[in-house]
C-alpha atoms as a PDB file:
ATOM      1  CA  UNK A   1     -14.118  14.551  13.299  1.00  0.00           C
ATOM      2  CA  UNK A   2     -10.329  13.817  11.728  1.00  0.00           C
ATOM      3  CA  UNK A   3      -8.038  14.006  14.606  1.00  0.00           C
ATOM      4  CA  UNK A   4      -3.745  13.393  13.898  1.00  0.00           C
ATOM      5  CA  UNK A   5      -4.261  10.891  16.716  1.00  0.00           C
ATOM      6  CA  UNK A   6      -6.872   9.047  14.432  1.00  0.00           C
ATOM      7  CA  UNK A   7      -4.595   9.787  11.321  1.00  0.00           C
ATOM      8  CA  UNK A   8      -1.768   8.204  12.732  1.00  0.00           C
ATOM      9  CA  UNK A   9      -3.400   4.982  14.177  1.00  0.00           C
ATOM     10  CA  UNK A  10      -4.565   4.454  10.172  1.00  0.00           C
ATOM     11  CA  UNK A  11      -1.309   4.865   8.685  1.00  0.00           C
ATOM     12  CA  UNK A  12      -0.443   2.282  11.218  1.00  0.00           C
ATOM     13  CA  UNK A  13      -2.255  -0.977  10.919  1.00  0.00           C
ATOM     14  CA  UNK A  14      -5.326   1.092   9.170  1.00  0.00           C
ATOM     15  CA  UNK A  15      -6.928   1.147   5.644  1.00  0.00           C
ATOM     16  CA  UNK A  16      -4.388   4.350   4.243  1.00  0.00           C
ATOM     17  CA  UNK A  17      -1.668   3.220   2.573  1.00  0.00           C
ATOM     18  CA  UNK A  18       0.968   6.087   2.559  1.00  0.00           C
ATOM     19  CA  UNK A  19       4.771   6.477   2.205  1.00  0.00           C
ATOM     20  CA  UNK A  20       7.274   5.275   0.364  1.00  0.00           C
ATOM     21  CA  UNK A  21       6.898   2.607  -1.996  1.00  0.00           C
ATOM     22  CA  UNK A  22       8.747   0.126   0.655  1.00  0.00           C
ATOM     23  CA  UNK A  23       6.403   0.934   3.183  1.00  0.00           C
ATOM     24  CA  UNK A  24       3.526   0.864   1.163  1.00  0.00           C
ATOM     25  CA  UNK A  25       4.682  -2.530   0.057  1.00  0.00           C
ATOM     26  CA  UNK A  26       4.825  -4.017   3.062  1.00  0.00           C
ATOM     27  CA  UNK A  27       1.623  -2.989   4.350  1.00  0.00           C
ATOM     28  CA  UNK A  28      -0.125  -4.570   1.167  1.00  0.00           C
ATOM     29  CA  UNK A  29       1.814  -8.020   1.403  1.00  0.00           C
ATOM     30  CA  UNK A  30       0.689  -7.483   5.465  1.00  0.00           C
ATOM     31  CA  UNK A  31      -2.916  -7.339   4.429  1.00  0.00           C
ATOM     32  CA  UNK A  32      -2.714  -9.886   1.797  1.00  0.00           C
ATOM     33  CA  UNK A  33      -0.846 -12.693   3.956  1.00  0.00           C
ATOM     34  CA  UNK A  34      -3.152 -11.635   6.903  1.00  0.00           C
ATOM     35  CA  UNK A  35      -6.454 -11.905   5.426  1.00  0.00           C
ATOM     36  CA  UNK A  36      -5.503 -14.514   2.815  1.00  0.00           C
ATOM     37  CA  UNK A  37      -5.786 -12.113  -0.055  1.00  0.00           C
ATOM     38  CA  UNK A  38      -5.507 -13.161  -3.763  1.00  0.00           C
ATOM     39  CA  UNK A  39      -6.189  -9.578  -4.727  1.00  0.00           C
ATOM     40  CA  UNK A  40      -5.884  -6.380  -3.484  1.00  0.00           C
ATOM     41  CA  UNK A  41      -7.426  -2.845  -5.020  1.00  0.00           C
ATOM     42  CA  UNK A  42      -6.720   0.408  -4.342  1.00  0.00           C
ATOM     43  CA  UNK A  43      -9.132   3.405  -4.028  1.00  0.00           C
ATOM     44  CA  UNK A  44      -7.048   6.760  -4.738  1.00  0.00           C
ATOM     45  CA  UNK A  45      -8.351   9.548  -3.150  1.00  0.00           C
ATOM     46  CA  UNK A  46      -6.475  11.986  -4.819  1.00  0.00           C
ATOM     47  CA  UNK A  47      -8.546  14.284  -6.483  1.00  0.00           C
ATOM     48  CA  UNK A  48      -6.096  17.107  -4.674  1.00  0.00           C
ATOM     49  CA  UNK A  49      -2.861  15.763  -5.957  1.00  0.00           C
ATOM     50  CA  UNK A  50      -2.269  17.914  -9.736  1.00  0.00           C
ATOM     51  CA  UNK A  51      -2.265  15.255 -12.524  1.00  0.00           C
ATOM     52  CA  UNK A  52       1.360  14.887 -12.687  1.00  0.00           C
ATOM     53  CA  UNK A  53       1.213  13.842  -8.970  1.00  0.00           C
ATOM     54  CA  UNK A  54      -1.400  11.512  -9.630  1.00  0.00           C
ATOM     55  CA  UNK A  55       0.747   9.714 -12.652  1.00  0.00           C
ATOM     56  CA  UNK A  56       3.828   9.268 -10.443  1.00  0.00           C
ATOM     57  CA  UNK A  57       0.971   8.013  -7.734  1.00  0.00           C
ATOM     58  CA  UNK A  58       0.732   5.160 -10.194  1.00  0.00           C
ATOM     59  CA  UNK A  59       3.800   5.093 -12.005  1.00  0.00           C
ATOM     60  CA  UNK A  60       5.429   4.092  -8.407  1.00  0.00           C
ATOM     61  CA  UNK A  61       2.568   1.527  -7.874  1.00  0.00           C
ATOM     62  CA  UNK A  62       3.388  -0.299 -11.206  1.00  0.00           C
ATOM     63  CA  UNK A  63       7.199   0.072 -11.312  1.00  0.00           C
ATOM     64  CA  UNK A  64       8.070  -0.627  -7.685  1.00  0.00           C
ATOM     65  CA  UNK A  65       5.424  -1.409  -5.335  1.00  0.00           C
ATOM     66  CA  UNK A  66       3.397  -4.022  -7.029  1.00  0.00           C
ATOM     67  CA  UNK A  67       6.881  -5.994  -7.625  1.00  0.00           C
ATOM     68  CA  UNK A  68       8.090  -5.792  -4.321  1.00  0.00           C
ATOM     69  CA  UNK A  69       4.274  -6.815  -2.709  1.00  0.00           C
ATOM     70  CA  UNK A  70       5.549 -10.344  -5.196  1.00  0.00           C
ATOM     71  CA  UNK A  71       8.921 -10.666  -3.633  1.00  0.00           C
ATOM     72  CA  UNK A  72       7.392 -10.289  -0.365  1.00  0.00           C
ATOM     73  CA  UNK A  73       4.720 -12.660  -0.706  1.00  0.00           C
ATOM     74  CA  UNK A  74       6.821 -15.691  -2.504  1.00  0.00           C
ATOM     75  CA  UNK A  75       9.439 -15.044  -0.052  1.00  0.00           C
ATOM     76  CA  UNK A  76       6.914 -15.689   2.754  1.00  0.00           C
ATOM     77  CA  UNK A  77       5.149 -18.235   0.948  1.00  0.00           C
ATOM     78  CA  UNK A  78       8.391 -20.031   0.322  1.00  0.00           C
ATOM     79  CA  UNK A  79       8.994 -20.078   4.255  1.00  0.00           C
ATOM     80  CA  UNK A  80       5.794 -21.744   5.004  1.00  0.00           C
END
């Protein structure tokens, strides 16, 4: 059964990816760097979000969180 408490431990160090495209970002390049990732795909579950929610969903994924996942990654890959 969902619980908030179970909610919350996934948005954590879990498999949801939610919040703003910063956060999101850094959770990906997390995840990447941590299991050595040379890709990384996303499953929406969004069939409640109205289209136009759905194409900002993505817009935001291409436009800022995708290049900032880079940054993060060369910038830790340049420290190494």
């Amino acid at each position: 059964k969902p619980t908030r408490e179970r909610f919350e431990k996934e948005l954590d160090r879990g498999a949801l990816f939610v919040g703003s495209p910063q956060t999101v970002a850094r959770k990906i390049a997390d995840v990447a760097r941590d299991l050595r990732l040379s890709r990384f795909d996303l499953k929406y579950d969004i069939m409640h979000l109205p289209r136009q929610a759905r194409a900002r969903t993505i817009e935001l994924l291409g436009s800022e969180v995708a290049p900032r996942v880079r940054e993060l990654l060369s910038k830790e890959s340049a420290h190494v």
